[in-house]
C-alpha atoms as a PDB file:
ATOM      1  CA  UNK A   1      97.832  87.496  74.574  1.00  0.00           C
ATOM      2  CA  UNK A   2      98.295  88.891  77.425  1.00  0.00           C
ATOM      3  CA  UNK A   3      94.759  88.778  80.235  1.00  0.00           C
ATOM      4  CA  UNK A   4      94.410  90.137  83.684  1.00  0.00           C
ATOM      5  CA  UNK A   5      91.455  89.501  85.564  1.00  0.00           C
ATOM      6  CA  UNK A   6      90.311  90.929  89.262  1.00  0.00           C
ATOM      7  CA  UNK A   7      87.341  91.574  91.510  1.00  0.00           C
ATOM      8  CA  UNK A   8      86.317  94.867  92.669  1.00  0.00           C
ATOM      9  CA  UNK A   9      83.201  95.538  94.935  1.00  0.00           C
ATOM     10  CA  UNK A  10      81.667  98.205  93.492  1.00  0.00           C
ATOM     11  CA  UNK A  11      78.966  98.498  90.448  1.00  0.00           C
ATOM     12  CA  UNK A  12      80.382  98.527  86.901  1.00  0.00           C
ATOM     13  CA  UNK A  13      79.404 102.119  86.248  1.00  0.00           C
ATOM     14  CA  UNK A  14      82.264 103.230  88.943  1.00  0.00           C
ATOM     15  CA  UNK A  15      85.050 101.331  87.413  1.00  0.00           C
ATOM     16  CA  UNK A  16      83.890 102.439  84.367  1.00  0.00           C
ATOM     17  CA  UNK A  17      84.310 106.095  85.404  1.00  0.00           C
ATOM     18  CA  UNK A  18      87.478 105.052  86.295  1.00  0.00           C
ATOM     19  CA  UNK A  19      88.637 103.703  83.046  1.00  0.00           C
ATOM     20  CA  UNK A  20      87.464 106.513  80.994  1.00  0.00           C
ATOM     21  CA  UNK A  21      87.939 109.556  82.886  1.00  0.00           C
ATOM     22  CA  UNK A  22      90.680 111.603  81.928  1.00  0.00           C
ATOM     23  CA  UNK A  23      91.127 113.148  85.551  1.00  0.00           C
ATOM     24  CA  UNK A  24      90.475 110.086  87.159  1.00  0.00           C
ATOM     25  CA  UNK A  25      92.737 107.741  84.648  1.00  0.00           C
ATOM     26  CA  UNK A  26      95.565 110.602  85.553  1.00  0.00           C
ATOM     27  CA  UNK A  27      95.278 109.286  89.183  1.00  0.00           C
ATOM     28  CA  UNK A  28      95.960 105.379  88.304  1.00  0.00           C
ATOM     29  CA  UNK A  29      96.881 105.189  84.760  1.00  0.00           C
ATOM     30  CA  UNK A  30      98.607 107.731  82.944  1.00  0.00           C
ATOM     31  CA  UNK A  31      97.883 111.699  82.246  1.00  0.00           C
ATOM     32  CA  UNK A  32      96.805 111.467  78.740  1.00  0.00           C
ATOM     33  CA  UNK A  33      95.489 115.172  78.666  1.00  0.00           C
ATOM     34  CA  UNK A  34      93.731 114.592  74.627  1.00  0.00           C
ATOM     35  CA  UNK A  35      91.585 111.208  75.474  1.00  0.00           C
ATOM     36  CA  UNK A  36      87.786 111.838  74.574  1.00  0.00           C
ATOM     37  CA  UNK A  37      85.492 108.925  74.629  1.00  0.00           C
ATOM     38  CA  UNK A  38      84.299 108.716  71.433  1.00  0.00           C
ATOM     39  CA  UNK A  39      84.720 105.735  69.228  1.00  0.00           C
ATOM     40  CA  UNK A  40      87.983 107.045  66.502  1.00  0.00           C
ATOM     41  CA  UNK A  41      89.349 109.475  68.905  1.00  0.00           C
ATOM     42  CA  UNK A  42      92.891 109.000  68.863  1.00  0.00           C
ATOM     43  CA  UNK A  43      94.791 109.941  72.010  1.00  0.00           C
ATOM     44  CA  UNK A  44      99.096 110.423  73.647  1.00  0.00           C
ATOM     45  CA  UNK A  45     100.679 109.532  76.056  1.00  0.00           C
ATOM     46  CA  UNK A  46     104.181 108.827  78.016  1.00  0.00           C
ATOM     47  CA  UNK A  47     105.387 107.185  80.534  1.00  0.00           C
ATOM     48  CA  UNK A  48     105.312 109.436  83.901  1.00  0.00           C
ATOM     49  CA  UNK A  49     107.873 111.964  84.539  1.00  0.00           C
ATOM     50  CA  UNK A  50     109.076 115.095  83.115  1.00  0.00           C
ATOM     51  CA  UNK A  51     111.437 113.404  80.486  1.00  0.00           C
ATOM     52  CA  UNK A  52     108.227 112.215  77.882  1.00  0.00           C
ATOM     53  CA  UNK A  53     109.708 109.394  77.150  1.00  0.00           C
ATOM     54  CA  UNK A  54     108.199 105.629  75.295  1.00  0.00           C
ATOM     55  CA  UNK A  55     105.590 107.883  73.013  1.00  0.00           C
ATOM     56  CA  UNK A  56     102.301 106.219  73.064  1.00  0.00           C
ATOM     57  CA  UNK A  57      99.458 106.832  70.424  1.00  0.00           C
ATOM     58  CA  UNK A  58      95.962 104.982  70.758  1.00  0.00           C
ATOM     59  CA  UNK A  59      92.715 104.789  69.116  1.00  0.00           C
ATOM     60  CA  UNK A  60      89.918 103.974  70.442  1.00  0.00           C
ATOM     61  CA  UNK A  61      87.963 100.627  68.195  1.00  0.00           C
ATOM     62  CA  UNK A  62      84.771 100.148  70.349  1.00  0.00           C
ATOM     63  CA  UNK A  63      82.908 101.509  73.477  1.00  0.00           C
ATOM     64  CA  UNK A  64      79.646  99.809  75.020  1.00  0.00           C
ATOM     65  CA  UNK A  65      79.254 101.541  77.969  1.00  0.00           C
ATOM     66  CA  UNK A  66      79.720 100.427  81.598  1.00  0.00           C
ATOM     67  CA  UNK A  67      80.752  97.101  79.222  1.00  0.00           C
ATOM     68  CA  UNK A  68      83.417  97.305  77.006  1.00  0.00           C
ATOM     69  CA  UNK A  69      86.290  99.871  75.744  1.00  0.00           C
ATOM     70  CA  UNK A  70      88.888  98.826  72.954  1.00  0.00           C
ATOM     71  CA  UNK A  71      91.772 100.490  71.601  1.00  0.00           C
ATOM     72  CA  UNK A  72      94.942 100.015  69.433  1.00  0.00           C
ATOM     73  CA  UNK A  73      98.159 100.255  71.614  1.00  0.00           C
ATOM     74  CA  UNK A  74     101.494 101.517  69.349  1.00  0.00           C
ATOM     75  CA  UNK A  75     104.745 102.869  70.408  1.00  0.00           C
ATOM     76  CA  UNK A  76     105.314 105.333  66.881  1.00  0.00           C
ATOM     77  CA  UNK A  77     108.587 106.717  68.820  1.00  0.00           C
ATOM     78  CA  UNK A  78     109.963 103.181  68.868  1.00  0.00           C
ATOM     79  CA  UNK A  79     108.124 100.397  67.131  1.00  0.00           C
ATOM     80  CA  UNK A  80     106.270  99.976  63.694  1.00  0.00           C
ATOM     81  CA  UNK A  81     104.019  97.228  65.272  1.00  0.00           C
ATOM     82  CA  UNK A  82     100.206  97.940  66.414  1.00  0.00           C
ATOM     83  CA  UNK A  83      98.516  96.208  69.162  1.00  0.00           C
ATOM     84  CA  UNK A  84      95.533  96.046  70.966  1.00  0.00           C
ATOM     85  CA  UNK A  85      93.960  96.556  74.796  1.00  0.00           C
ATOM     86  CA  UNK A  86      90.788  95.626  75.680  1.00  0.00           C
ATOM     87  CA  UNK A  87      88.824  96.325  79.323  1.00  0.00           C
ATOM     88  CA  UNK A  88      85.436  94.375  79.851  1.00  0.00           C
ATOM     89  CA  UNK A  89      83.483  94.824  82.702  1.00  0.00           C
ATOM     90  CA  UNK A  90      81.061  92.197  84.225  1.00  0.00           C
ATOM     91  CA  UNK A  91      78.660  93.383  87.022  1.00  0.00           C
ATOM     92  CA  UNK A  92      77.221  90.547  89.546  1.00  0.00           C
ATOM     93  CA  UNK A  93      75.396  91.387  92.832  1.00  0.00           C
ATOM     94  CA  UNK A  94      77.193  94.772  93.507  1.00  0.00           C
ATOM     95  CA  UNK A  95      80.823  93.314  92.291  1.00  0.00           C
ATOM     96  CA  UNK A  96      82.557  93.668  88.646  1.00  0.00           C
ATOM     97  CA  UNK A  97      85.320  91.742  87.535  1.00  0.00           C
ATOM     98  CA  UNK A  98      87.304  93.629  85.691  1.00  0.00           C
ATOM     99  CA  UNK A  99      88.985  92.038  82.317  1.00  0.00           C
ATOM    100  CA  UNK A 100      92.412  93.416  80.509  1.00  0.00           C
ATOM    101  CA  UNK A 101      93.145  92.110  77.703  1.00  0.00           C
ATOM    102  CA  UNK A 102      96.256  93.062  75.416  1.00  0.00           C
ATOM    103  CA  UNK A 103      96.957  91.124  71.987  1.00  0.00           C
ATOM    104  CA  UNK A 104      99.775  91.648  69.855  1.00  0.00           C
ATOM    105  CA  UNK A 105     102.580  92.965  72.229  1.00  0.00           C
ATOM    106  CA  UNK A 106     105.028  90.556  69.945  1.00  0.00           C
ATOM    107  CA  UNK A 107     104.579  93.408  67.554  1.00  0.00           C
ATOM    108  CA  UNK A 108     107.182  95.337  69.114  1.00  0.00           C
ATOM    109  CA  UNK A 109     110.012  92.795  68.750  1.00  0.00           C
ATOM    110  CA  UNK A 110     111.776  95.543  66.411  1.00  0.00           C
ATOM    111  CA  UNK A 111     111.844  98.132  69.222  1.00  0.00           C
ATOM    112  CA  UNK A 112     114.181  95.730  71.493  1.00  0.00           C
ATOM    113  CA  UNK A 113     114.321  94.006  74.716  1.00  0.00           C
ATOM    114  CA  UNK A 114     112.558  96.884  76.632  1.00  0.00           C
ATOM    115  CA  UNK A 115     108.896  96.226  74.525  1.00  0.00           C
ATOM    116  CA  UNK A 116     109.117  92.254  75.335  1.00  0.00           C
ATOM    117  CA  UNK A 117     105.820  90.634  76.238  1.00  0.00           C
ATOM    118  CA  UNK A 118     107.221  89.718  80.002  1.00  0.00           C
ATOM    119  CA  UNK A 119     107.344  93.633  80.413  1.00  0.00           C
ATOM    120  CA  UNK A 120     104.170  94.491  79.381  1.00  0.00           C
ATOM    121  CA  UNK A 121     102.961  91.388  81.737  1.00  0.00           C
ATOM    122  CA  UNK A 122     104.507  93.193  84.713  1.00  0.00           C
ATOM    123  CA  UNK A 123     103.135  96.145  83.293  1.00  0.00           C
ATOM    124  CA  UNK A 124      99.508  95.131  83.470  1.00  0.00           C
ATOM    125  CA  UNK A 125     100.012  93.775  86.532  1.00  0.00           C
ATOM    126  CA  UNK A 126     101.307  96.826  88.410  1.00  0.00           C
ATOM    127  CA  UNK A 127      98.549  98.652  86.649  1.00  0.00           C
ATOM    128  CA  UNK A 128      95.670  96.580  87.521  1.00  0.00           C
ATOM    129  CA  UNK A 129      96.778  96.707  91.335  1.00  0.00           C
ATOM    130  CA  UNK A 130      96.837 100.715  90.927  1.00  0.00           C
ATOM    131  CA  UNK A 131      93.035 100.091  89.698  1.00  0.00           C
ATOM    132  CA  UNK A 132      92.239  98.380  92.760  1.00  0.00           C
ATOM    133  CA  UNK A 133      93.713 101.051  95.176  1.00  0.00           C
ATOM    134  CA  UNK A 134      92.399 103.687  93.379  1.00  0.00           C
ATOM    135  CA  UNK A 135      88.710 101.908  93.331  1.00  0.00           C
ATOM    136  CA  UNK A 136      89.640 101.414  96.937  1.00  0.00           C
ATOM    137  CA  UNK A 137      90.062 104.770  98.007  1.00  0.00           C
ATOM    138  CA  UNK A 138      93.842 105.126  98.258  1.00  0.00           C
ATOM    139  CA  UNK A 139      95.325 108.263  96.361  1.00  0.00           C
ATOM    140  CA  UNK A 140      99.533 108.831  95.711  1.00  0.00           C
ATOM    141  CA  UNK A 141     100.733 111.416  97.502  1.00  0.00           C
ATOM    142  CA  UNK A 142     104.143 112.842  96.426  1.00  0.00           C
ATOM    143  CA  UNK A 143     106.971 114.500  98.762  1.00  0.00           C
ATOM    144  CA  UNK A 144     110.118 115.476  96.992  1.00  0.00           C
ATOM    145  CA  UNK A 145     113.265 117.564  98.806  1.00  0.00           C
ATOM    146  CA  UNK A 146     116.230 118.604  97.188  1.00  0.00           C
ATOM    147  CA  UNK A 147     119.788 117.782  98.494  1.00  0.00           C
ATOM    148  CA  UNK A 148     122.842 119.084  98.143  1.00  0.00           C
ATOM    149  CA  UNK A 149     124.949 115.867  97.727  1.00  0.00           C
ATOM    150  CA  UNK A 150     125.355 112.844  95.070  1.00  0.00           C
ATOM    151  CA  UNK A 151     122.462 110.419  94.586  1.00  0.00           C
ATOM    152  CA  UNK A 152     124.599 107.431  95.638  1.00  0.00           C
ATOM    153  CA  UNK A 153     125.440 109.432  99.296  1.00  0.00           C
ATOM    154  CA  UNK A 154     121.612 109.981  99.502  1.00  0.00           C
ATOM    155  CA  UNK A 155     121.248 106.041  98.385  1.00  0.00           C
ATOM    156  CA  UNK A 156     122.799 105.263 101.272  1.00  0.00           C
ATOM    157  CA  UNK A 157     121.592 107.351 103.755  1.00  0.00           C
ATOM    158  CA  UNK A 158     117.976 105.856 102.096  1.00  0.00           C
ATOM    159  CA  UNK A 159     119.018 102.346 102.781  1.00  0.00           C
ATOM    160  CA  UNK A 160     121.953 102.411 105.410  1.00  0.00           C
ATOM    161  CA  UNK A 161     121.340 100.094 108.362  1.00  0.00           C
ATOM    162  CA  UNK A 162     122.185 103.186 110.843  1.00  0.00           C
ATOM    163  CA  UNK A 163     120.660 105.760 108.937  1.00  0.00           C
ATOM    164  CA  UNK A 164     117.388 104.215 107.957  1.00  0.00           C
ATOM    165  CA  UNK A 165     116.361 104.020 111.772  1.00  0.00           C
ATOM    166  CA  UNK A 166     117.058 107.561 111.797  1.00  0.00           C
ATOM    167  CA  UNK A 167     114.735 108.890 109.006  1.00  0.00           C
ATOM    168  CA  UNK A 168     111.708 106.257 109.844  1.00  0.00           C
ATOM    169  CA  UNK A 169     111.948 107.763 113.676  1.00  0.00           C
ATOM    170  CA  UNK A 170     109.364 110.386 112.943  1.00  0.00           C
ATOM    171  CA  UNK A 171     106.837 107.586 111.938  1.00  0.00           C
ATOM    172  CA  UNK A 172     108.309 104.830 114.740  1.00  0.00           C
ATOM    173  CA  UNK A 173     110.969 105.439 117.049  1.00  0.00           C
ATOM    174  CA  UNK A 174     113.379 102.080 116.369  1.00  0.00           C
ATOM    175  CA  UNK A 175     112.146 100.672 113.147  1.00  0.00           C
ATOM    176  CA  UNK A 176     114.027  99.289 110.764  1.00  0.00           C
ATOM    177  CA  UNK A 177     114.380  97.224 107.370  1.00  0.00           C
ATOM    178  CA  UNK A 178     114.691  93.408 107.177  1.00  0.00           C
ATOM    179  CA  UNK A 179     115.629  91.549 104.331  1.00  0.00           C
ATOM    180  CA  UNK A 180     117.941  92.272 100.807  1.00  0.00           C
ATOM    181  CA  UNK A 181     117.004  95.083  98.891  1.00  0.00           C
ATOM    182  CA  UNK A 182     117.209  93.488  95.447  1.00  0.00           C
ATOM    183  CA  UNK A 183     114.304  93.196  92.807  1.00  0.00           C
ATOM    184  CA  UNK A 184     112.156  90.189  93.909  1.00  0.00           C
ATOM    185  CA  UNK A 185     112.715  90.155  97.033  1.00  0.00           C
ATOM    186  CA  UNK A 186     110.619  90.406 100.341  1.00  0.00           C
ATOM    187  CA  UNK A 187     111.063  93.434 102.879  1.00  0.00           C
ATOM    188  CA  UNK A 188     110.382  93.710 106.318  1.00  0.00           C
ATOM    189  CA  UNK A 189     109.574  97.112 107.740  1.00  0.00           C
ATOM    190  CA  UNK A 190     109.493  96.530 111.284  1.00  0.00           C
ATOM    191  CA  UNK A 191     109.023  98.293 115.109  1.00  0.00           C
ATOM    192  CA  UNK A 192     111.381  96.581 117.447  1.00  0.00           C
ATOM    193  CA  UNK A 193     108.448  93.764 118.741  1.00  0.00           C
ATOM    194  CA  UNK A 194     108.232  93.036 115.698  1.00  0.00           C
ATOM    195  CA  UNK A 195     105.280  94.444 114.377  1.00  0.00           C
ATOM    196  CA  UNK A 196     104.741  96.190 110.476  1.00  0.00           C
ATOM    197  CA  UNK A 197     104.093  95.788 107.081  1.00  0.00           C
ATOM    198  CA  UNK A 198     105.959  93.080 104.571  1.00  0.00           C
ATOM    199  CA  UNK A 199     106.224  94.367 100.592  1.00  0.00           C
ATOM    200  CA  UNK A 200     107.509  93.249  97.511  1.00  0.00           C
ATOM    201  CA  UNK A 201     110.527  94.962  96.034  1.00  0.00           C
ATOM    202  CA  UNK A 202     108.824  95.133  92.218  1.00  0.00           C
ATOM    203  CA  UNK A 203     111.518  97.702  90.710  1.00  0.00           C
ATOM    204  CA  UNK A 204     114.977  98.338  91.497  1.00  0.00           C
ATOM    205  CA  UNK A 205     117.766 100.508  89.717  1.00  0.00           C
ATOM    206  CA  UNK A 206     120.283 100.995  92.430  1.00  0.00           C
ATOM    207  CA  UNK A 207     121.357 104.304  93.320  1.00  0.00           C
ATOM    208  CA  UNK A 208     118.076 105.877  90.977  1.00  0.00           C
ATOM    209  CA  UNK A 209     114.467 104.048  91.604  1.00  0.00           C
ATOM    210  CA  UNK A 210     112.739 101.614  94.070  1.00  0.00           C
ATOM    211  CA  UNK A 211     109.390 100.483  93.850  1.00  0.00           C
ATOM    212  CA  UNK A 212     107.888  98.641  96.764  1.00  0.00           C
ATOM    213  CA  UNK A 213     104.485  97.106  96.493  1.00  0.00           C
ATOM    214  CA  UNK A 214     103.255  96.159 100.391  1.00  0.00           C
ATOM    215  CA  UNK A 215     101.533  92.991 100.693  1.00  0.00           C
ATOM    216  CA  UNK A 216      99.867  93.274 104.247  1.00  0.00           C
ATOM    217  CA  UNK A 217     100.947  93.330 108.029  1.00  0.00           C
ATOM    218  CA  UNK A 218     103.563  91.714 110.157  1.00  0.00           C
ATOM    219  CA  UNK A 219     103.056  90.626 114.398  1.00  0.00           C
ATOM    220  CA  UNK A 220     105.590  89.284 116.625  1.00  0.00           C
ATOM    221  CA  UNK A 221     107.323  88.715 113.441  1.00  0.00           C
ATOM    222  CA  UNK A 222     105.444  86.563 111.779  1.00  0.00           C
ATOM    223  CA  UNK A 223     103.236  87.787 108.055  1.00  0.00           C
ATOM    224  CA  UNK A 224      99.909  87.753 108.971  1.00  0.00           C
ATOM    225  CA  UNK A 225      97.685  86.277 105.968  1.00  0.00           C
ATOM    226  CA  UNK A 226      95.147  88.883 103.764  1.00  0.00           C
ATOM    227  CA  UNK A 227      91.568  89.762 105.687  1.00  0.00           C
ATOM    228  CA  UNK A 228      88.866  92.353 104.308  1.00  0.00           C
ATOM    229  CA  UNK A 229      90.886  95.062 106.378  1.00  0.00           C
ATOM    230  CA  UNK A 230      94.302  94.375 104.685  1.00  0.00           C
ATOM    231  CA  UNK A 231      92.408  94.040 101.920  1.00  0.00           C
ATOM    232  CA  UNK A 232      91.791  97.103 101.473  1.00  0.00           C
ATOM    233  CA  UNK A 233      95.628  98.707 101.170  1.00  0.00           C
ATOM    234  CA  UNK A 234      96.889  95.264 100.248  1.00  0.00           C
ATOM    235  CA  UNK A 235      99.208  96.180  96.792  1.00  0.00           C
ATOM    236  CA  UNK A 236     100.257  99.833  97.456  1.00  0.00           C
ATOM    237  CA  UNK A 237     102.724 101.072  96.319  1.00  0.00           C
ATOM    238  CA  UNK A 238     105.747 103.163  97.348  1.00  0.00           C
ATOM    239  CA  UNK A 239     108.501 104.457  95.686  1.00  0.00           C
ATOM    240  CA  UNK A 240     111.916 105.997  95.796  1.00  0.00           C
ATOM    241  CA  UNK A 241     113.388 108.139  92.585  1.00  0.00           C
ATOM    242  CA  UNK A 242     116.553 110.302  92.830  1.00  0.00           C
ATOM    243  CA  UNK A 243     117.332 112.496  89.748  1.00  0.00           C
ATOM    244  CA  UNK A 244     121.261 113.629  89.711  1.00  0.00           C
ATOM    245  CA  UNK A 245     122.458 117.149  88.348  1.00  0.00           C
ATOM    246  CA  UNK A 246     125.148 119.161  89.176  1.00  0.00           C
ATOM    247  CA  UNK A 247     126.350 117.635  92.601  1.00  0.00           C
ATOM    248  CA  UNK A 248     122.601 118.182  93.757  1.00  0.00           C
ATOM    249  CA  UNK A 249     120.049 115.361  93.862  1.00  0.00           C
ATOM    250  CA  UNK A 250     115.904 115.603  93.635  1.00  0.00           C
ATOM    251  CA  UNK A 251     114.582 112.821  96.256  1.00  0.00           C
ATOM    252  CA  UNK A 252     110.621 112.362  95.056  1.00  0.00           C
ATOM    253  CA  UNK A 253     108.966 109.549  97.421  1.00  0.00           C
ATOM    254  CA  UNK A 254     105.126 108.635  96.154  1.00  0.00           C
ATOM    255  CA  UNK A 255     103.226 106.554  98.169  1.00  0.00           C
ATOM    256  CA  UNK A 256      99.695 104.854  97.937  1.00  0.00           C
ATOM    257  CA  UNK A 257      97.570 105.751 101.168  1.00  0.00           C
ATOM    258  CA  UNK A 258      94.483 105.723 102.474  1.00  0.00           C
ATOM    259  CA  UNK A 259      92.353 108.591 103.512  1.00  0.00           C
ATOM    260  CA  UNK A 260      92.500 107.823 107.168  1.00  0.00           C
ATOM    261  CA  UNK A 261      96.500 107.571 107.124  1.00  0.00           C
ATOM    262  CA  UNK A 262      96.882 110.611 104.739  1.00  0.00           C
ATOM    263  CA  UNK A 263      97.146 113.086 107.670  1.00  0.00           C
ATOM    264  CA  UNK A 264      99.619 111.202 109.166  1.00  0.00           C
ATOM    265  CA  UNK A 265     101.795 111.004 106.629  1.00  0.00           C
ATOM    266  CA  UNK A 266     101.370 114.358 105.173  1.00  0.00           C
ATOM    267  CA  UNK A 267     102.481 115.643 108.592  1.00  0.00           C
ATOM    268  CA  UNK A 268     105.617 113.203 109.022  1.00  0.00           C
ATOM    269  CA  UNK A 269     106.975 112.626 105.680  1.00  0.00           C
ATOM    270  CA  UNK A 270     108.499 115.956 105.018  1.00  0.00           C
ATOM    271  CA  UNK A 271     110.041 115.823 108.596  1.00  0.00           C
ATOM    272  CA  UNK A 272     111.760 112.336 107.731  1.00  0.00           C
ATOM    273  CA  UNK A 273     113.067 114.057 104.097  1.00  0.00           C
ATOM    274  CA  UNK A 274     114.700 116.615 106.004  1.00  0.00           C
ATOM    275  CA  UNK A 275     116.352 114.391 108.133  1.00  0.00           C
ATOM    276  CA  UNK A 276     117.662 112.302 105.070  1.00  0.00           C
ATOM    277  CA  UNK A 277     118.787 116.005 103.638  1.00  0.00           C
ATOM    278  CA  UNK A 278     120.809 116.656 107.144  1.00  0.00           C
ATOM    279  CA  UNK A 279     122.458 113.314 106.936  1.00  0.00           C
ATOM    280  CA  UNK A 280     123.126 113.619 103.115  1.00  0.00           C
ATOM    281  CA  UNK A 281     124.520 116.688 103.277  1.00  0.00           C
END
């Protein structure tokens, strides 16, 4: 069985809006446009994107509000297998720890290596951090440009050591990338004193998808440990997809921020896609 457990500080009956709001759940979990709270209701899904892809059907067992929702977890496009996810919530002083709980992911052995139990424990994982931002207050804001050249040319451009300088100038003249972009590893995005952010590369397909997850701030070089203000943005995300058709490529960056930096980047980020589009092209 798979079981994830964090803190959040806020009452039950928010995190419970969270978990069981179908325009709130869109924002953190998935857009499952038929979900009704009501014990039987049955409700779809798929994995984000356009492409509806890994079919997921659920029903929901049991519901005690602000307490307890349960539902059966099956994959009918791949899988015969059923399992089964479970969220408890436990209010104390103004705090609820939140509980996942997923049994029977080695159900799915007959739907192949992509439905083993280590993926659905990244899964979770990734998903319970998106929980904690959203309960925190950051929202994923999308920018997307389209460019007239081959995802692995706009790969490059993405990652280059002389042309990711040039892209990250609207946000910091100088800055640049430390570190090996592979999954697992640690990045360093950096001002030239030496002061930024360090994240986590969680996802990589080269040439197609990065996900970063950022882990909390960087001074004169050195990674600064977690406080209540890194706290705060501590496991945002931000990703990189390009989609490849006809010689043209769709660059969509998402990225986890808070409301006070939302401005900022809302005004920047579309400057620093055009620049990758120049370079690209």
């Amino acid at each position: 069985m798979i079981a994830k457990k964090r803190t959040l500080k806020v009452p039950a009956a928010k995190v419970w809006q969270a978990l069981t709001d179908k325009d709130q759940m869109k924002q953190w979990y998935f857009d499952i446009h038929d979900f009704t709270l009501q014990q039987g209701a049955v409700f779809n899904f798929y994995e984000p994107g356009d492409a509806r892809e890994f079919h997921h059907r659920c029903q929901i067992k049991e519901i005690i509000t602000e307490k307890k929702i349960s539902y059966t977890w099956t994959h009918p496009s791949h899988s015969k297998g059923e399992s089964m996810v479970t969220w408890m919530l436990k209010e104390e002083n103004g705090s609820t720890e939140v509980t996942l709980q997923h049994e029977g992911t080695e159900n799915f052995a007959d739907a192949g290596q992509a439905f083993a139990p280590e993926n659905y424990q990244i899964g979770w994982e990734g998903i319970m951090f998106r929980l904690k931002n959203y309960i925190n207050g950051l929202r994923r804001h999308t920018y997307q440009v389209e460019i007239k050249a081959p995802a692995k040319k706009v790969w490059n451009v993405l990652w280059g050591k002389e042309t990711y300088p040039r892209w990250t100038s609207v946000f910091s003249e100088g800055s640049y990338m430390k570190g090996n972009l592979e999954q697992g590893s640690r990045i360093h995005f950096l001002t030239p004193d030496g002061n930024g952010m360090y994240a986590d590369v969680i996802f990589l397909t080269p040439k197609s998808y990065v996900l970063f997850q950022h882990v909390g701030e960087v001074r004169s070089f050195v990674e600064l440990p977690k406080d209540d203000e890194t706290e705060k943005w501590s496991g945002a995300f931000e990703s990189y997809m390009l989609n490849e058709e006809d010689g043209k490529t769709i660059l969509t960056a998402e990225v986890d921020l808070t409301p006070e930096d939302a401005n900022f980047f809302n005004e920047h980020f579309p400057k620093s896609l055009l620049i990758i589009k120049d370079l690209a092209e």
